[in-house]
Protein backbone atom coordinates (compact mmCIF):
# COMPACT_ATOMS: atom_id res chain seq x y z
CA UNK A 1 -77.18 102.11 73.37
CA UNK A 2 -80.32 100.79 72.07
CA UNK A 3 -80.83 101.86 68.79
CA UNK A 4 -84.82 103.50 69.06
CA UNK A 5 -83.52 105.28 72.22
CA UNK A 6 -80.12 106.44 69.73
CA UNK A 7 -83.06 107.33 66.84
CA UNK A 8 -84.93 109.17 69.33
CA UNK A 9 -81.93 110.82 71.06
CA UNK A 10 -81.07 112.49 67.43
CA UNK A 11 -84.63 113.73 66.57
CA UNK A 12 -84.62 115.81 70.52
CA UNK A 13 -81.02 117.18 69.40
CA UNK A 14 -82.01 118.08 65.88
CA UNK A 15 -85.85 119.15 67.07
CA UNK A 16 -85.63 120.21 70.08
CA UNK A 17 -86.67 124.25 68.96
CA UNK A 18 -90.03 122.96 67.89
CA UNK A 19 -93.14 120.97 69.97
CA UNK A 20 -92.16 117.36 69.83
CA UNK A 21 -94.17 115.13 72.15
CA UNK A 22 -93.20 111.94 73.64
CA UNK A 23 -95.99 110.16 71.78
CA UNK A 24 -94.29 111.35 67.99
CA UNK A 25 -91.34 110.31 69.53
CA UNK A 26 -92.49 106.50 70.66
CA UNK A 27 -94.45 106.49 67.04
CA UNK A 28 -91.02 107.06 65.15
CA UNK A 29 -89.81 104.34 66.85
CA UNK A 30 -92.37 101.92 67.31
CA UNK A 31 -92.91 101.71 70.80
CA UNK A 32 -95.62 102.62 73.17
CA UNK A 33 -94.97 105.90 75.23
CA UNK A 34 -94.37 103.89 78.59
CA UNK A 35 -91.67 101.77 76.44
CA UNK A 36 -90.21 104.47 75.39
CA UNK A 37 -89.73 106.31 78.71
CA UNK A 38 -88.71 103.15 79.93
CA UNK A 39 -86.11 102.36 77.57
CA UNK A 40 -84.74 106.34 77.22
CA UNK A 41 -84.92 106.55 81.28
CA UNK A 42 -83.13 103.67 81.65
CA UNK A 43 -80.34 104.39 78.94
CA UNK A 44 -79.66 108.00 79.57
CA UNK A 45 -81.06 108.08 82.99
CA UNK A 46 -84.12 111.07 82.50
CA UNK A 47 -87.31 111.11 80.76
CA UNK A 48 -87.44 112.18 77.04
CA UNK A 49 -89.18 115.00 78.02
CA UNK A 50 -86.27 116.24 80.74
CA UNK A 51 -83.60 115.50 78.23
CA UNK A 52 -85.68 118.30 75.63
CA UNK A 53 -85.70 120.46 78.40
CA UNK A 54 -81.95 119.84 79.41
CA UNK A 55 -81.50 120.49 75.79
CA UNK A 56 -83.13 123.75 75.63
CA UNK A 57 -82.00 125.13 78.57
CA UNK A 58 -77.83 124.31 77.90
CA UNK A 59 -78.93 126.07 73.80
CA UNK A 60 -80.27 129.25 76.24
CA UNK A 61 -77.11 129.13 78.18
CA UNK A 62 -74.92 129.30 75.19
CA UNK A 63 -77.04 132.07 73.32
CA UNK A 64 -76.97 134.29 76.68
CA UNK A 65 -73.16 134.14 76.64
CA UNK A 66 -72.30 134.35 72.44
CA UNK A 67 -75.02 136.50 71.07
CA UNK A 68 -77.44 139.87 71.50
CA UNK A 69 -80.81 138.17 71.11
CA UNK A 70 -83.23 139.28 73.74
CA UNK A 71 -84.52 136.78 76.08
CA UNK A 72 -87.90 136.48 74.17
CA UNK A 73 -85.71 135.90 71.02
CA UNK A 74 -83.42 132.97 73.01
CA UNK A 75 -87.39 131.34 73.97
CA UNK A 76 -88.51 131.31 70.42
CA UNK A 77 -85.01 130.16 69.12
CA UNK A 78 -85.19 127.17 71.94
CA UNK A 79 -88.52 127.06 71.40
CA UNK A 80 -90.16 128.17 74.44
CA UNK A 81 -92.81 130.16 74.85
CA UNK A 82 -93.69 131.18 78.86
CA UNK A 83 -91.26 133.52 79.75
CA UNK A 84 -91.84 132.66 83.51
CA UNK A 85 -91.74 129.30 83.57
CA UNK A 86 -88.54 129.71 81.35
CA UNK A 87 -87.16 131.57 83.69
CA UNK A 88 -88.00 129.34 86.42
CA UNK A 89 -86.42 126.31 85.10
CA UNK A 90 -83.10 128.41 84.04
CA UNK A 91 -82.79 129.75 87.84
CA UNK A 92 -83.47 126.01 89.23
CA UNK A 93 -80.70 124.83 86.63
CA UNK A 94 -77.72 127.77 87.05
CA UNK A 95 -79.05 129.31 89.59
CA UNK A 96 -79.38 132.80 88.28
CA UNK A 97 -82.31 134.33 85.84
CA UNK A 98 -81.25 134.79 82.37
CA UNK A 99 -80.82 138.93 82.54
CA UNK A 100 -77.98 137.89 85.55
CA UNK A 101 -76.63 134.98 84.28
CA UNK A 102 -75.88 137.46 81.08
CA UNK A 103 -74.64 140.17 83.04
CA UNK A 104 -72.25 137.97 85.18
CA UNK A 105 -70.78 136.17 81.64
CA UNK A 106 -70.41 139.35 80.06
CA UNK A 107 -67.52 140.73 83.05
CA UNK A 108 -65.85 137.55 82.39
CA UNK A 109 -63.88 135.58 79.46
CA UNK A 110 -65.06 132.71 78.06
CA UNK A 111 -62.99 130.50 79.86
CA UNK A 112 -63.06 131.68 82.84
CA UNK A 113 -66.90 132.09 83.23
CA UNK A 114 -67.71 128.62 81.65
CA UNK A 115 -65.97 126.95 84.43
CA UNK A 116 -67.11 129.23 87.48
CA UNK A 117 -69.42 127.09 90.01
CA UNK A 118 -73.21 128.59 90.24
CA UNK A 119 -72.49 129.71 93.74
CA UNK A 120 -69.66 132.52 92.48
CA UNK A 121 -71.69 132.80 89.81
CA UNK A 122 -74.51 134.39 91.84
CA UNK A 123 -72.41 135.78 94.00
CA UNK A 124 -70.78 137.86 91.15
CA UNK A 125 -74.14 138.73 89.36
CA UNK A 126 -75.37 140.22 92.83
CA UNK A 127 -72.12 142.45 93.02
CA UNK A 128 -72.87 143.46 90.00
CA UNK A 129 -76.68 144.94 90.88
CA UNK A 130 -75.91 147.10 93.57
């Protein structure tokens, strides 16, 4: 892997809970902002910017299933701050909201929720509401 693409790979994983544009990013580095996406698209194959927001939604994920923060306490943790578009982006990705994704992972052990597809997923979380 090239090595500004590894340098900037660490800073998302270690920053992603804070603002971090692409443009800090390609300064660390050295490179214009079209190099960078360029280089980082064509190593890991998505934009900085999607791989922050991969990031942050996978952190959400694991939060929702190990702890008792509140949704609004997950956002600021991931470092999010519009609930709906939060939401959004979590039900495009595992294809439940946050309050069902928790519900469903709660009736479940660890193991045998992690590995459930999104389909039975939703499936179980509506059984669940009614």
């Amino acid at each position: 892997m090239d090595q500004r693409v590894q340098q900037v790979k660490t800073l998302i994983e270690s920053s992603f809970h804070r603002e971090l544009s692409v443009s800090e990013m390609a300064r660390l580095v050295d490179l214009s902002v079209s190099h960078l996406q360029h280089l980082f698209k064509n190593e890991m194959g998505q934009s900085p910017a999607h791989y922050v927001q991969e990031l942050r939604l996978s952190r959400a994920k694991e939060l929702l299933e190990s702890s008792s923060l509140t949704v609004k306490q997950i956002m600021l943790h991931i470092g999010t701050k519009d609930r709906s578009n939060f939401e959004r982006r979590f039900k495009q990705t595992y294809k439940l909201t946050p309050v069902q994704y928790r519900k469903v992972a709660g009736l479940h052990p660890t193991e045998a929720w992690q590995t459930m597809e999104p389909d039975r997923l939703k499936s179980q979380a509506m059984n669940t509401n009614g």
